[in-house]
Structures are given as structure tokens and as C-alpha cells.
C-alpha atoms as a PDB file:
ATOM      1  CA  UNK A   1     -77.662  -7.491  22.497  1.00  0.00           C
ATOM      2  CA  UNK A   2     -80.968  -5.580  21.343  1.00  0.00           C
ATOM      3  CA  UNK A   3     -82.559  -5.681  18.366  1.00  0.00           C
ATOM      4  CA  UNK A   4     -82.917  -2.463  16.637  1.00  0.00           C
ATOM      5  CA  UNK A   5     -87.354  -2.756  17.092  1.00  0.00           C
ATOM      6  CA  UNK A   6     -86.192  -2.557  20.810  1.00  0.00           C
ATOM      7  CA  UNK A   7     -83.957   0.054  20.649  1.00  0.00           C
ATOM      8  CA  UNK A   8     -86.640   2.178  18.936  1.00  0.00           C
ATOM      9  CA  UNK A   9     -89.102   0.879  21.873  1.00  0.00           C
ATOM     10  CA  UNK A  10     -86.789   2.258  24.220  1.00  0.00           C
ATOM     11  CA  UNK A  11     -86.483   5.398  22.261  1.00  0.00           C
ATOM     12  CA  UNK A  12     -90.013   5.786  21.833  1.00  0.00           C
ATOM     13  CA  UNK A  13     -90.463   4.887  25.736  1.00  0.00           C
ATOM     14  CA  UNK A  14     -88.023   7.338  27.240  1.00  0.00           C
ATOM     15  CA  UNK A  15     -89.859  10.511  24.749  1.00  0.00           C
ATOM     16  CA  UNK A  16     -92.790   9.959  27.119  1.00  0.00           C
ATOM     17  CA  UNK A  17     -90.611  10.541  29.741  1.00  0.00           C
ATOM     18  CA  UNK A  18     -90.429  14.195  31.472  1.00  0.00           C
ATOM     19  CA  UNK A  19     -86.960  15.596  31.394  1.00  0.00           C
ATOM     20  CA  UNK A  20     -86.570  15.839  35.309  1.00  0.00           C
ATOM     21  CA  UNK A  21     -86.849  12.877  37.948  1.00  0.00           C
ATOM     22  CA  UNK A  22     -90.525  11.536  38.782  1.00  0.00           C
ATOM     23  CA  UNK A  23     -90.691   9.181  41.449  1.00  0.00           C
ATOM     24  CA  UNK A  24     -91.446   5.463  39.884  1.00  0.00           C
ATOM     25  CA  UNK A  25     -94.232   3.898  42.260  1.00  0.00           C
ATOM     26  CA  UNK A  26     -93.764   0.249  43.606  1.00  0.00           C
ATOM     27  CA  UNK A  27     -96.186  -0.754  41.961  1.00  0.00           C
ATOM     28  CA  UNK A  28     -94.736   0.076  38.445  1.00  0.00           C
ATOM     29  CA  UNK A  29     -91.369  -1.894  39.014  1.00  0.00           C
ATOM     30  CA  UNK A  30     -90.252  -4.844  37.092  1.00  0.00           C
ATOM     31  CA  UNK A  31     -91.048  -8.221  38.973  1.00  0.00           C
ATOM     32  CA  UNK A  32     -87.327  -8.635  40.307  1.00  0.00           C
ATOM     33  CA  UNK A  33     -85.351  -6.322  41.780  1.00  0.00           C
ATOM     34  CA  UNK A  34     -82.486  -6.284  44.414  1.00  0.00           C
ATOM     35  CA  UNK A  35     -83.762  -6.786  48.377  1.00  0.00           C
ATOM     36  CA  UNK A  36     -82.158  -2.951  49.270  1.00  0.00           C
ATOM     37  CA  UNK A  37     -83.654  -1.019  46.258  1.00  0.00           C
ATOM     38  CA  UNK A  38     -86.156   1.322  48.211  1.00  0.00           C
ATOM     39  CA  UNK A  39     -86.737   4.216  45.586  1.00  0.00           C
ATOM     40  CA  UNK A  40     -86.747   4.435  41.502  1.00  0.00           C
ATOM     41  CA  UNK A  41     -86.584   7.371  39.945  1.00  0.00           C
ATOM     42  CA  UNK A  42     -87.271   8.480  35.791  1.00  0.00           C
ATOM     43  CA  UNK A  43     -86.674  10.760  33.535  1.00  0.00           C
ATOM     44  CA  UNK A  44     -86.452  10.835  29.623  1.00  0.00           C
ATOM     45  CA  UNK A  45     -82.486  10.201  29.918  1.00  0.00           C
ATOM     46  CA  UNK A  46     -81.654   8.887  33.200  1.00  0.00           C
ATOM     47  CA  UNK A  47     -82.434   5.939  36.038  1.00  0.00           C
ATOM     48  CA  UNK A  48     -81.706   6.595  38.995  1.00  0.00           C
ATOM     49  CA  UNK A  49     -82.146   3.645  41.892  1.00  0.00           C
ATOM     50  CA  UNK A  50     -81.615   4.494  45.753  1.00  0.00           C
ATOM     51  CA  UNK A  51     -80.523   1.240  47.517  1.00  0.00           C
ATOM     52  CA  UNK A  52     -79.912   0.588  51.435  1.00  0.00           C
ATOM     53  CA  UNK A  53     -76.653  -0.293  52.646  1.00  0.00           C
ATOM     54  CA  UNK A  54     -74.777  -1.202  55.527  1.00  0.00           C
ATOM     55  CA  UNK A  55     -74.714   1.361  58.525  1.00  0.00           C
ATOM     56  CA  UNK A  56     -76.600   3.473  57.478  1.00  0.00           C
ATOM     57  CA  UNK A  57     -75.524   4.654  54.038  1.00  0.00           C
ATOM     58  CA  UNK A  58     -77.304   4.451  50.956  1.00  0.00           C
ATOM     59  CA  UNK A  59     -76.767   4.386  47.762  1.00  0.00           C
ATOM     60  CA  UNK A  60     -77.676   6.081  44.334  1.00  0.00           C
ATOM     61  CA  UNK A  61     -76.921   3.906  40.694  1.00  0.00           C
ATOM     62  CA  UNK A  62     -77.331   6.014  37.866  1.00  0.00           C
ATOM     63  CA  UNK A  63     -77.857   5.113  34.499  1.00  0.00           C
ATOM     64  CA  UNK A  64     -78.231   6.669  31.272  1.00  0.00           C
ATOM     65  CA  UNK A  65     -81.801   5.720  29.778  1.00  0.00           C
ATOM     66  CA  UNK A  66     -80.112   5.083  25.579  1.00  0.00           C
ATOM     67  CA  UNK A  67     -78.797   1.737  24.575  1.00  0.00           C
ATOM     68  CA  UNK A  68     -76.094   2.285  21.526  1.00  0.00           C
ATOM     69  CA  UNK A  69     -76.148  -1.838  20.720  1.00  0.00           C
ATOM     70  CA  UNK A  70     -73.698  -2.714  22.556  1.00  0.00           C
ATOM     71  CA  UNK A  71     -74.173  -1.512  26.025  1.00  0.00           C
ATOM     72  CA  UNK A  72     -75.611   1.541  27.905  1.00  0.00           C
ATOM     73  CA  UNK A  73     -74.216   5.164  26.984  1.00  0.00           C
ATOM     74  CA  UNK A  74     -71.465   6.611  29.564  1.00  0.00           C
ATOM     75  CA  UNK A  75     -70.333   9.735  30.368  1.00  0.00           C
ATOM     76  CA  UNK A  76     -71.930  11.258  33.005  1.00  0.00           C
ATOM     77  CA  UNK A  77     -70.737  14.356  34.537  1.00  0.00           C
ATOM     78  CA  UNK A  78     -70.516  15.574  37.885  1.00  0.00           C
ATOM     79  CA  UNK A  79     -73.076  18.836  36.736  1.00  0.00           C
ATOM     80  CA  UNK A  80     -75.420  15.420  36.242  1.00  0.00           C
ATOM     81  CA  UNK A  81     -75.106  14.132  38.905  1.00  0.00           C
ATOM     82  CA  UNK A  82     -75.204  16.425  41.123  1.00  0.00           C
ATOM     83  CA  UNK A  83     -78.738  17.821  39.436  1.00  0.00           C
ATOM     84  CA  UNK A  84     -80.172  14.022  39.656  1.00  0.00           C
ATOM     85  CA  UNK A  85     -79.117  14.340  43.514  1.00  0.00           C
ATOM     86  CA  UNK A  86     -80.950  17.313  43.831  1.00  0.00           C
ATOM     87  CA  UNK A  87     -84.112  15.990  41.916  1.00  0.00           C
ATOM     88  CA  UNK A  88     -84.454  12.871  44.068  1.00  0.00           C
ATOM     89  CA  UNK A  89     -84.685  14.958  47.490  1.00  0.00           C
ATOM     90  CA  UNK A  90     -80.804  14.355  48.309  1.00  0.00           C
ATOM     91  CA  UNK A  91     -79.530  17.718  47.726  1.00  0.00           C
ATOM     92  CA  UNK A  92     -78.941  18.896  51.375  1.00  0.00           C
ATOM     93  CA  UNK A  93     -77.048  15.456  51.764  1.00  0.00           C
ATOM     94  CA  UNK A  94     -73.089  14.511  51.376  1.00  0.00           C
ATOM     95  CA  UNK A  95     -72.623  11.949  49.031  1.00  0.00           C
ATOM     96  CA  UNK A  96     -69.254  10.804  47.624  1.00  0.00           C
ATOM     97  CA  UNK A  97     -68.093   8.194  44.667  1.00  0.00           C
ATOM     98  CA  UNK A  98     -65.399   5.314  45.566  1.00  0.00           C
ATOM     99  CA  UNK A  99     -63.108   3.777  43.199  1.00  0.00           C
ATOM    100  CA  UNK A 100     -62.329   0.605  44.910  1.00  0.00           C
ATOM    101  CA  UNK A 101     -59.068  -1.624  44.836  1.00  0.00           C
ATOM    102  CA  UNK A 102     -58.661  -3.538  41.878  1.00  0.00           C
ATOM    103  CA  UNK A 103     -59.599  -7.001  43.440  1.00  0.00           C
ATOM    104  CA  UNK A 104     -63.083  -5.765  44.389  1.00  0.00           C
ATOM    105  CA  UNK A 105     -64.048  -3.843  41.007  1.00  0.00           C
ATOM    106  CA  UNK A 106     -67.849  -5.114  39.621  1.00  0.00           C
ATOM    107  CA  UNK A 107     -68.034  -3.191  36.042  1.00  0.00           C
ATOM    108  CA  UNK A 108     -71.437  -5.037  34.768  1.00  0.00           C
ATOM    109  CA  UNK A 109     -72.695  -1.983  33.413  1.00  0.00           C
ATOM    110  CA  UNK A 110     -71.797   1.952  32.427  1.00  0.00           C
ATOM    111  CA  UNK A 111     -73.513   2.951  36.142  1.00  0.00           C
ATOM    112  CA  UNK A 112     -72.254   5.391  38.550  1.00  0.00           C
ATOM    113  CA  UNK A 113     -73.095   4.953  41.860  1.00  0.00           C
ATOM    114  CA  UNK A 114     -72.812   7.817  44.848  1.00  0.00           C
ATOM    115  CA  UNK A 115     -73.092   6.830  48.549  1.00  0.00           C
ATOM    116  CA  UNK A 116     -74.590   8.950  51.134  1.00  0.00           C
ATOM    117  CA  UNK A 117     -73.266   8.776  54.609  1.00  0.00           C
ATOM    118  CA  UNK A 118     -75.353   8.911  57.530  1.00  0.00           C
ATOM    119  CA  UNK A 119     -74.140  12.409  58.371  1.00  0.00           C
ATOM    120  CA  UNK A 120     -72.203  15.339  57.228  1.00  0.00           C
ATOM    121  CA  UNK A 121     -69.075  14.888  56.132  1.00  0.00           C
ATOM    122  CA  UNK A 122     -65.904  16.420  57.938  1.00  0.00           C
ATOM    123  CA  UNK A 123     -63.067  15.705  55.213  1.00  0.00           C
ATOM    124  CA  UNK A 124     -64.989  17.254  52.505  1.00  0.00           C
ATOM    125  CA  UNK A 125     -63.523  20.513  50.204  1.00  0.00           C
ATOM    126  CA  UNK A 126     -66.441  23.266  51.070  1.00  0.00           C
ATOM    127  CA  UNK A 127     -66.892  26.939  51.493  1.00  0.00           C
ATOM    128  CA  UNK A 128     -65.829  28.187  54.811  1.00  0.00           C
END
């Protein structure tokens, strides 16, 4: 739970913020973070971590940047993501969501996360 002097912190924080993705530098992340996290991204509503993963994927986590008390605000949409794809240099990329069995689902947070193969995608619904 936050306090509402945080909230407005947060608030006040993410008004700084430019309304487009800025590159976070190293040097300006928190203390901890996971071992694969290799990029950080910002904007006034959105977070945006790129991660490593296993042959060769990676992977994108977005969050929204407002807390409503209880937990992060949801409801991103694909328009969203696909613009926050584009604004961390991984337009020109496949990516694709998975919604895994229900044995393996980790719902810590309202994040979406979109992996990016190693190559283009064959399966895929495009334009001829």
C-alpha cells in the first residue's frame, strides 16, 4: 500500500517525464534489479524494461507509471504497445504475447510482457 504523499510523489515525478520513451541510463537504476534486465525505458505514463532470455529472445515488461492505492493501473492496448515497441528501437522486430497454462501463471503485478524472437516470424497474420 502507498500513502497518498507518495502517490502525489509519483504524480509529481512522472509530470517531469516526456510523453515518449527516453532511454533510462545504468547509472540512474534502483540498486536491485533482475540479472537479465539490459535496457529501461521512461516516459510520463509508462515503464518499459527489456530483459534477456533464453535462446535468444528477449523480453519487454510494460507497466503503467499511476498507482490507484491498490495496485498499478491496467489496461493497456495493443495501439500501446505497439507505439512503446516502436519507441524503444523494436519496431522492425516480431514480438508476440503468451498466455501460459494455468500451472505456470505469475500475476504479481498489472504488467504485460512481449517476447521477441530471434528472427522473423513465419506463423504470423501479415500483408502479403
Amino acid at each position: 500500500m502507498t500513502s497518498r504523499i507518495q502517490r502525489r510523489l509519483l504524480e509529481k515525478e512522472n509530470a517531469r517525464q516526456p510523453s515518449a520513451l527516453v532511454k533510462v541510463h545504468r547509472h540512474e537504476w534502483p540498486g536491485f534489479q533482475p540479472p537479465t534486465i539490459i535496457e529501461v525505458w521512461r516516459a510520463r505514463s509508462f515503464l518499459v524494461q527489456i530483459h534477456t532470455e533464453t535462446e535468444g529472445y528477449e523480453r519487454m515488461s510494460v507497466s503503467r507509471t499511476t498507482y490507484n492505492g491498490d495496485s498499478w493501473v491496467d489496461q493497456l492496448t495493443w495501439d500501446e504497445l505497439m507505439q512503446l515497441k516502436r519507441e524503444c528501437g523494436r519496431g522492425d522486430r516480431d514480438a508476440f504475447e503468451v498466455y501460459p497454462a494455468d500451472r505456470d501463471i505469475v500475476n504479481v503485478a498489472n504488467m504485460r510482457h512481449l517476447f521477441f524472437p530471434p528472427g522473423r516470424q513465419t506463423f504470423k497474420w501479415c500483408r502479403p
